[in-house]
PDB file of N, CA and C in Angstrom:
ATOM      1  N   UNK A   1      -6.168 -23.406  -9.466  1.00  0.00           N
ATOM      2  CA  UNK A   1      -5.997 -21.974  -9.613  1.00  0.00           C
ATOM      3  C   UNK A   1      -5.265 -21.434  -8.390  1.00  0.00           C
ATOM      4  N   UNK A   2      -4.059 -20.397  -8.368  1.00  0.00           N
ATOM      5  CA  UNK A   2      -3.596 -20.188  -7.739  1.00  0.00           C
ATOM      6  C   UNK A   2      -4.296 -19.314  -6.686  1.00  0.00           C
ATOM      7  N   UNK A   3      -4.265 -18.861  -5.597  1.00  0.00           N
ATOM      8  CA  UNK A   3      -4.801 -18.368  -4.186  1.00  0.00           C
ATOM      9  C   UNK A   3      -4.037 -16.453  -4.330  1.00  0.00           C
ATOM     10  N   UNK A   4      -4.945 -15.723  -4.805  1.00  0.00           N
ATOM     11  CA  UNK A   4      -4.632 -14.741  -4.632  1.00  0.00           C
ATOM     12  C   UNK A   4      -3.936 -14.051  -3.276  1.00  0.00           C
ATOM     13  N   UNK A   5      -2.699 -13.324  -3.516  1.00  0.00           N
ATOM     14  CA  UNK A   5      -1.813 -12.846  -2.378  1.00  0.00           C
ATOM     15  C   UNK A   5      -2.318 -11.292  -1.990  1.00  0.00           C
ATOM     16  N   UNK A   6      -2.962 -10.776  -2.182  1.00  0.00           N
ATOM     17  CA  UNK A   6      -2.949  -9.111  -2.320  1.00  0.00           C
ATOM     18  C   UNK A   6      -4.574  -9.005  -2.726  1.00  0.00           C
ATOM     19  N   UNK A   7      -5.122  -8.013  -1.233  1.00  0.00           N
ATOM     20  CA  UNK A   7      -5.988  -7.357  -1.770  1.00  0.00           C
ATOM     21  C   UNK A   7      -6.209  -5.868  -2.270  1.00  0.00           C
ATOM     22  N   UNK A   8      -6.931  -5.320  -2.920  1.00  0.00           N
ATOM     23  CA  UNK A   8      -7.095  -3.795  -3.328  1.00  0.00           C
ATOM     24  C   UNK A   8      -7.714  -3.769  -2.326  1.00  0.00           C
ATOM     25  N   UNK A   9      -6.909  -2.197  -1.486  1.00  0.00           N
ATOM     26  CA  UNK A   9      -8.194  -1.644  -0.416  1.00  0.00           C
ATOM     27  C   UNK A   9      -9.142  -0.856  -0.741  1.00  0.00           C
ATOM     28  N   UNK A  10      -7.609  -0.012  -1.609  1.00  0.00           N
ATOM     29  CA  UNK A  10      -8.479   1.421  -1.917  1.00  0.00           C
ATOM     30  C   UNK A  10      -7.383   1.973  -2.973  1.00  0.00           C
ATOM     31  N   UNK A  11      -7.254   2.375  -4.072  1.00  0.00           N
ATOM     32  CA  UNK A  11      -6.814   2.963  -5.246  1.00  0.00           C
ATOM     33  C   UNK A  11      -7.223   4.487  -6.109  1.00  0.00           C
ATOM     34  N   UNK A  12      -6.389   4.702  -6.635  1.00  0.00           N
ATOM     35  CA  UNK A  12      -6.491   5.890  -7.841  1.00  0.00           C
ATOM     36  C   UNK A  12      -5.785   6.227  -9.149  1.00  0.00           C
ATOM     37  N   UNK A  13      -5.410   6.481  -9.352  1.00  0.00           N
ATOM     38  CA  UNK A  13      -5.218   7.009 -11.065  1.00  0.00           C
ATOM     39  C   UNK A  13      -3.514   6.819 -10.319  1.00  0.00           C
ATOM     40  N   UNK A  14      -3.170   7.328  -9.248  1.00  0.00           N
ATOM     41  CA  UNK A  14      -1.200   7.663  -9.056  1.00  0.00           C
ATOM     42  C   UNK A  14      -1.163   6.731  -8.406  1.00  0.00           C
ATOM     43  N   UNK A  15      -1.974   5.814  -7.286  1.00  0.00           N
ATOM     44  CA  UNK A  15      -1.219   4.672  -6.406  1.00  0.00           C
ATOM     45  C   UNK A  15      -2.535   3.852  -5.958  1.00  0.00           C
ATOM     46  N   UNK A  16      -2.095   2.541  -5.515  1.00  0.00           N
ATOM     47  CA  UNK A  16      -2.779   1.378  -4.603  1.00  0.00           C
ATOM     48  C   UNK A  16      -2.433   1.346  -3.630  1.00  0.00           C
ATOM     49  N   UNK A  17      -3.470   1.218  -2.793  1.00  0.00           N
ATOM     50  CA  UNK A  17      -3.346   0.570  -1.593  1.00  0.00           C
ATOM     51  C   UNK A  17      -3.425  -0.876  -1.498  1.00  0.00           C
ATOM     52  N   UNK A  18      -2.502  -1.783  -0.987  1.00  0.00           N
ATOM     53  CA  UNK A  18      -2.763  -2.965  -0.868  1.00  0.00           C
ATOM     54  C   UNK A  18      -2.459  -3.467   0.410  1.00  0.00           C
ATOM     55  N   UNK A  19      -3.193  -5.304   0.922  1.00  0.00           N
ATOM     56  CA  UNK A  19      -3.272  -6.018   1.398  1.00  0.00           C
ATOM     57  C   UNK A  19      -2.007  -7.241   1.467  1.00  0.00           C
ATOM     58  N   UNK A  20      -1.164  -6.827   1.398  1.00  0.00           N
ATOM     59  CA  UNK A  20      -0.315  -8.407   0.431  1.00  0.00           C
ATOM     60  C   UNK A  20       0.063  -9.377   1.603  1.00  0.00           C
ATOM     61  N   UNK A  21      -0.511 -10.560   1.199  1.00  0.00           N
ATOM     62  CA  UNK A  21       0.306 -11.404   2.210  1.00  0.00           C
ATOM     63  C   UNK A  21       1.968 -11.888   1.987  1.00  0.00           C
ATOM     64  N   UNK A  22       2.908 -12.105   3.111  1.00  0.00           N
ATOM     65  CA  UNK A  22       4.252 -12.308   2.735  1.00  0.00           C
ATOM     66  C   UNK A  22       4.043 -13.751   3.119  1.00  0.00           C
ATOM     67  N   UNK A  23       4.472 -14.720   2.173  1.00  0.00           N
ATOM     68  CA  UNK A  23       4.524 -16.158   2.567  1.00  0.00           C
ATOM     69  C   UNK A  23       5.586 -16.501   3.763  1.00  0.00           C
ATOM     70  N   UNK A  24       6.651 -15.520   4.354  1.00  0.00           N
ATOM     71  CA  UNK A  24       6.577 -15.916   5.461  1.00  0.00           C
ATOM     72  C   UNK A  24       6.630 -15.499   6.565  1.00  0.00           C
ATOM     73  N   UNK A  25       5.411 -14.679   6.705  1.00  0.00           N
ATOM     74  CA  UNK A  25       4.193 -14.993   7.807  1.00  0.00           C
ATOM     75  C   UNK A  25       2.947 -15.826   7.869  1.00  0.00           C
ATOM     76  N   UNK A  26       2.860 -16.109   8.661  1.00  0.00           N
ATOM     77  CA  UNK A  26       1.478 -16.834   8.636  1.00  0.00           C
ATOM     78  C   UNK A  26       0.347 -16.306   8.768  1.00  0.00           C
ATOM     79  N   UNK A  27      -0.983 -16.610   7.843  1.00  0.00           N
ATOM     80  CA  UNK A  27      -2.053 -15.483   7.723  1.00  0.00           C
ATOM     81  C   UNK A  27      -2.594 -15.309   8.850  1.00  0.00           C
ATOM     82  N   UNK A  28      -2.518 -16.386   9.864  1.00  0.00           N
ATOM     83  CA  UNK A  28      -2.820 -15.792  11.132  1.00  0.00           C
ATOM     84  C   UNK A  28      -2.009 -14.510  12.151  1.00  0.00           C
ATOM     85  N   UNK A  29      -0.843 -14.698  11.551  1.00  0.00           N
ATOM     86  CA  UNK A  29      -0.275 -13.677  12.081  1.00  0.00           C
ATOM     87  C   UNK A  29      -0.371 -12.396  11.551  1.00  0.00           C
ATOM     88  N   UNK A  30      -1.133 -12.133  10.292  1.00  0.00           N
ATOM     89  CA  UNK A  30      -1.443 -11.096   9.824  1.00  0.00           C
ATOM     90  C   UNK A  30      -0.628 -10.730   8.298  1.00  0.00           C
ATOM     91  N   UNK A  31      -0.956  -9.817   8.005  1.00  0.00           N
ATOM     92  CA  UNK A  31      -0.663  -9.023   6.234  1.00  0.00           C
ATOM     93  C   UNK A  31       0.170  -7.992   6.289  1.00  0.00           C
ATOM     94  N   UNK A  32       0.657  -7.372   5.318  1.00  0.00           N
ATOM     95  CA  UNK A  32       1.599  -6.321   5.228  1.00  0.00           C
ATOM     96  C   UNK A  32       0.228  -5.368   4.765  1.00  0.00           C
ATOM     97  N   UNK A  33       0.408  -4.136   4.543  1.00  0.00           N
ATOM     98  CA  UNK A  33      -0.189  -3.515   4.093  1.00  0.00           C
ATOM     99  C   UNK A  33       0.760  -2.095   3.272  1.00  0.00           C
ATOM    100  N   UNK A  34       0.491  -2.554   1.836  1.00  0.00           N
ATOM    101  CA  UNK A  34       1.553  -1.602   1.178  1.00  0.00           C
ATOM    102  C   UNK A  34       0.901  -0.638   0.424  1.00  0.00           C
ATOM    103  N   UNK A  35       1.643   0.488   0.185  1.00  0.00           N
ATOM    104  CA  UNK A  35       1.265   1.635  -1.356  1.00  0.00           C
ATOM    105  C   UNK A  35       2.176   1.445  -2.247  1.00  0.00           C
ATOM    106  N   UNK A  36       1.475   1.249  -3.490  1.00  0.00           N
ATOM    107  CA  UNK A  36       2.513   0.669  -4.649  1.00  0.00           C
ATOM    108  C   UNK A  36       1.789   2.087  -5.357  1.00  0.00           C
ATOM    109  N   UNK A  37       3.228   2.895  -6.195  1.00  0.00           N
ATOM    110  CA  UNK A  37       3.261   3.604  -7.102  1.00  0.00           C
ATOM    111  C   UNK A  37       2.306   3.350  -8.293  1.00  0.00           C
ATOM    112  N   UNK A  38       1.928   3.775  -8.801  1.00  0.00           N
ATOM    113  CA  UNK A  38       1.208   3.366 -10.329  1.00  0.00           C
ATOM    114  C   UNK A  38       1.927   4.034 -11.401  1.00  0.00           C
ATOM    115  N   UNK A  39       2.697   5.603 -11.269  1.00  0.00           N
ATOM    116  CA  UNK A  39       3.557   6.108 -12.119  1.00  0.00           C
ATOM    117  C   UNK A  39       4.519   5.504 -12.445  1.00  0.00           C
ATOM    118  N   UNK A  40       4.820   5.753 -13.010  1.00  0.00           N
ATOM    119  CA  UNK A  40       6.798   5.333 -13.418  1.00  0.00           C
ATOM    120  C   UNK A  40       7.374   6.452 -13.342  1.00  0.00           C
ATOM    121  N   UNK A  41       8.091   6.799 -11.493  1.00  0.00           N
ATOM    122  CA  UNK A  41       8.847   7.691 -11.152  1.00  0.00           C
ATOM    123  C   UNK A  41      10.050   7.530 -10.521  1.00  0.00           C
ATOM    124  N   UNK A  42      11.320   7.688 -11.162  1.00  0.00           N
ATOM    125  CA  UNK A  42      12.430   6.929 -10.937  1.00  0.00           C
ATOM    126  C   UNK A  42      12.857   7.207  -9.667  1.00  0.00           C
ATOM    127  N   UNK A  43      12.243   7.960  -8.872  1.00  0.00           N
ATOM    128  CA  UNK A  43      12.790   8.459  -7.369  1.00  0.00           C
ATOM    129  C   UNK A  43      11.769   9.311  -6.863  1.00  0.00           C
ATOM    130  N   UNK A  44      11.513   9.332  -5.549  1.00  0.00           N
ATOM    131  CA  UNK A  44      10.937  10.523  -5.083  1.00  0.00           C
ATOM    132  C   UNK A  44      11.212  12.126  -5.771  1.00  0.00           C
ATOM    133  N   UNK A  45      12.392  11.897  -5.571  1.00  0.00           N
ATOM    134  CA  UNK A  45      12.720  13.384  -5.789  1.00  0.00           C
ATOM    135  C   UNK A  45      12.357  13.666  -7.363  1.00  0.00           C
ATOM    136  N   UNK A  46      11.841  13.065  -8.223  1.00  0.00           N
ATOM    137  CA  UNK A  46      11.701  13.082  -9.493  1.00  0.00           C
ATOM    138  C   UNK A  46      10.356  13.799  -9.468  1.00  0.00           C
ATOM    139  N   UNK A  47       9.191  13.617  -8.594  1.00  0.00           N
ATOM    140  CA  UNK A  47       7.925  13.864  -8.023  1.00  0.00           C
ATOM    141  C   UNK A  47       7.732  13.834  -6.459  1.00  0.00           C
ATOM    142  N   UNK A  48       8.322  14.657  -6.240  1.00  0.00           N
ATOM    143  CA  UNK A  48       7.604  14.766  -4.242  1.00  0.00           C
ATOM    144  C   UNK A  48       6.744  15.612  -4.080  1.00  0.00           C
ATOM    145  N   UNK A  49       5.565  15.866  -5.305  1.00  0.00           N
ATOM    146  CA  UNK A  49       4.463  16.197  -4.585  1.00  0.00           C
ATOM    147  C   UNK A  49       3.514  15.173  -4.855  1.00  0.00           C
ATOM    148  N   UNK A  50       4.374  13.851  -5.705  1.00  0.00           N
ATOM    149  CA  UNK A  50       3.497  12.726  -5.686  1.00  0.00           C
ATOM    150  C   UNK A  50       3.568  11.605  -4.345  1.00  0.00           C
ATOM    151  N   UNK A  51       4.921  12.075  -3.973  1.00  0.00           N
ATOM    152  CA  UNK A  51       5.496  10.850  -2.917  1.00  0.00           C
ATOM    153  C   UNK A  51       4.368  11.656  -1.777  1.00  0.00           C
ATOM    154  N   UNK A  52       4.692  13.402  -1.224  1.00  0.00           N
ATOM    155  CA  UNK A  52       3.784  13.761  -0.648  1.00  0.00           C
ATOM    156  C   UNK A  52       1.967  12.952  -0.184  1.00  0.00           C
ATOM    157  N   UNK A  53       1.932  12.955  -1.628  1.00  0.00           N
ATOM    158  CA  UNK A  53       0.328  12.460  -1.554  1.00  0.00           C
ATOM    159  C   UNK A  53       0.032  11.205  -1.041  1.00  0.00           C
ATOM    160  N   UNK A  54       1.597  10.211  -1.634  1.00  0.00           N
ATOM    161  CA  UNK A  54       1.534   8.739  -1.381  1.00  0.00           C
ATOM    162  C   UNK A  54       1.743   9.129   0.520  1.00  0.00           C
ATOM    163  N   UNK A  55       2.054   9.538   1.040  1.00  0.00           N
ATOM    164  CA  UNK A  55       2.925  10.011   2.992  1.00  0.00           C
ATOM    165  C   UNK A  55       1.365  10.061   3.389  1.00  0.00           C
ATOM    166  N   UNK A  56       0.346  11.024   2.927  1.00  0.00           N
ATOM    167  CA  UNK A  56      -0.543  11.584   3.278  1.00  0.00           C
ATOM    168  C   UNK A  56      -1.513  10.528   3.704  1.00  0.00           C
ATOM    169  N   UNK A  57      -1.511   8.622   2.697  1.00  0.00           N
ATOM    170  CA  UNK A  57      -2.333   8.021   2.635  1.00  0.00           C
ATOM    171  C   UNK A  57      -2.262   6.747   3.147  1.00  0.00           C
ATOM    172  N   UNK A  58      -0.716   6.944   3.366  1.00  0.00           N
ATOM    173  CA  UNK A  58       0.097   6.177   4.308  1.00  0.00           C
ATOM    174  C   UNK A  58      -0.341   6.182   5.776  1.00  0.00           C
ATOM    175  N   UNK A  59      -0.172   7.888   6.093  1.00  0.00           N
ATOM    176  CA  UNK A  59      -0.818   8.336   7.653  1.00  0.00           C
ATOM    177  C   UNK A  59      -2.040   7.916   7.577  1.00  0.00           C
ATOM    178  N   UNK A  60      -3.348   8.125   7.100  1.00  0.00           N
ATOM    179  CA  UNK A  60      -4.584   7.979   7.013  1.00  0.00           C
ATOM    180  C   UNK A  60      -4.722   6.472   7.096  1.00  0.00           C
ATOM    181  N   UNK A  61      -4.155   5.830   6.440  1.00  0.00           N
ATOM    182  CA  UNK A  61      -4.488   4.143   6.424  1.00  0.00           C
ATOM    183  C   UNK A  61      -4.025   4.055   7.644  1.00  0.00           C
ATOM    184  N   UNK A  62      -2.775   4.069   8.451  1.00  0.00           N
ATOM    185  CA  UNK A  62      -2.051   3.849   9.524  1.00  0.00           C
ATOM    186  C   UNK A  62      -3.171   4.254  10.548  1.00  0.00           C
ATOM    187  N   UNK A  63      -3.429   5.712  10.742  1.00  0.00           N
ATOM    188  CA  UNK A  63      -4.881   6.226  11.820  1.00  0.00           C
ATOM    189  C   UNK A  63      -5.695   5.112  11.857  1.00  0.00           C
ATOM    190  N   UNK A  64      -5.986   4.581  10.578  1.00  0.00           N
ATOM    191  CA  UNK A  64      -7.566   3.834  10.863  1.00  0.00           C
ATOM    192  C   UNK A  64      -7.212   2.586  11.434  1.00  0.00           C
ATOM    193  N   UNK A  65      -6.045   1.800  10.923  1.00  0.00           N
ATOM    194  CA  UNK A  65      -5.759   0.742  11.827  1.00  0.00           C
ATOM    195  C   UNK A  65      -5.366   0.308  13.288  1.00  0.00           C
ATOM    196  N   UNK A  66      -4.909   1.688  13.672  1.00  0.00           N
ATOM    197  CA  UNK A  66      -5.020   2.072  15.067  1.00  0.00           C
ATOM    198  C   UNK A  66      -5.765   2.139  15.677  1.00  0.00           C
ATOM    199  N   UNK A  67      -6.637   2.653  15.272  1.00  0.00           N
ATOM    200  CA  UNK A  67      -8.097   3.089  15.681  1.00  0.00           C
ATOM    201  C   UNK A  67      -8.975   1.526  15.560  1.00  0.00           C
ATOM    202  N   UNK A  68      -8.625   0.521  14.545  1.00  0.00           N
ATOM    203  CA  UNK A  68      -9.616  -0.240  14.985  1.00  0.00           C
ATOM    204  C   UNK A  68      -8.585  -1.418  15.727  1.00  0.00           C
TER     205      UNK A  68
END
């Protein structure tokens, strides 16, 4: 069975937060940490008070990893 790449941190109904590892880094060297859309929105500008929300959770995840 294949070795899952990506964890869920934290999610909602418009986006994920994820964990993803890039195969090339090494897991010791650490993970990416991405927000993947869940809409189908062909551009920001199609929804920027959705991209807004996605910026908002971006900063907040970013704070906490600083912080620890």
């Amino acid at each position: 069975m294949p070795e899952k790449n990506e964890w869920v941190l934290w999610e909602n109904d418009e986006m994920s937060l994820q964990a993803a590892f890039n195969p090339a880094i090494s897991r010791e060297e650490g993970f990416h940490v991405v927000l993947l859309n869940k809409k189908k929105v062909p551009s920001p500008w199609a929804d920027p008070e959705l991209y807004s929300r996605m910026s908002l959770v971006v900063a907040k995840a970013s704070g906490v990893m600083i912080e620890l």
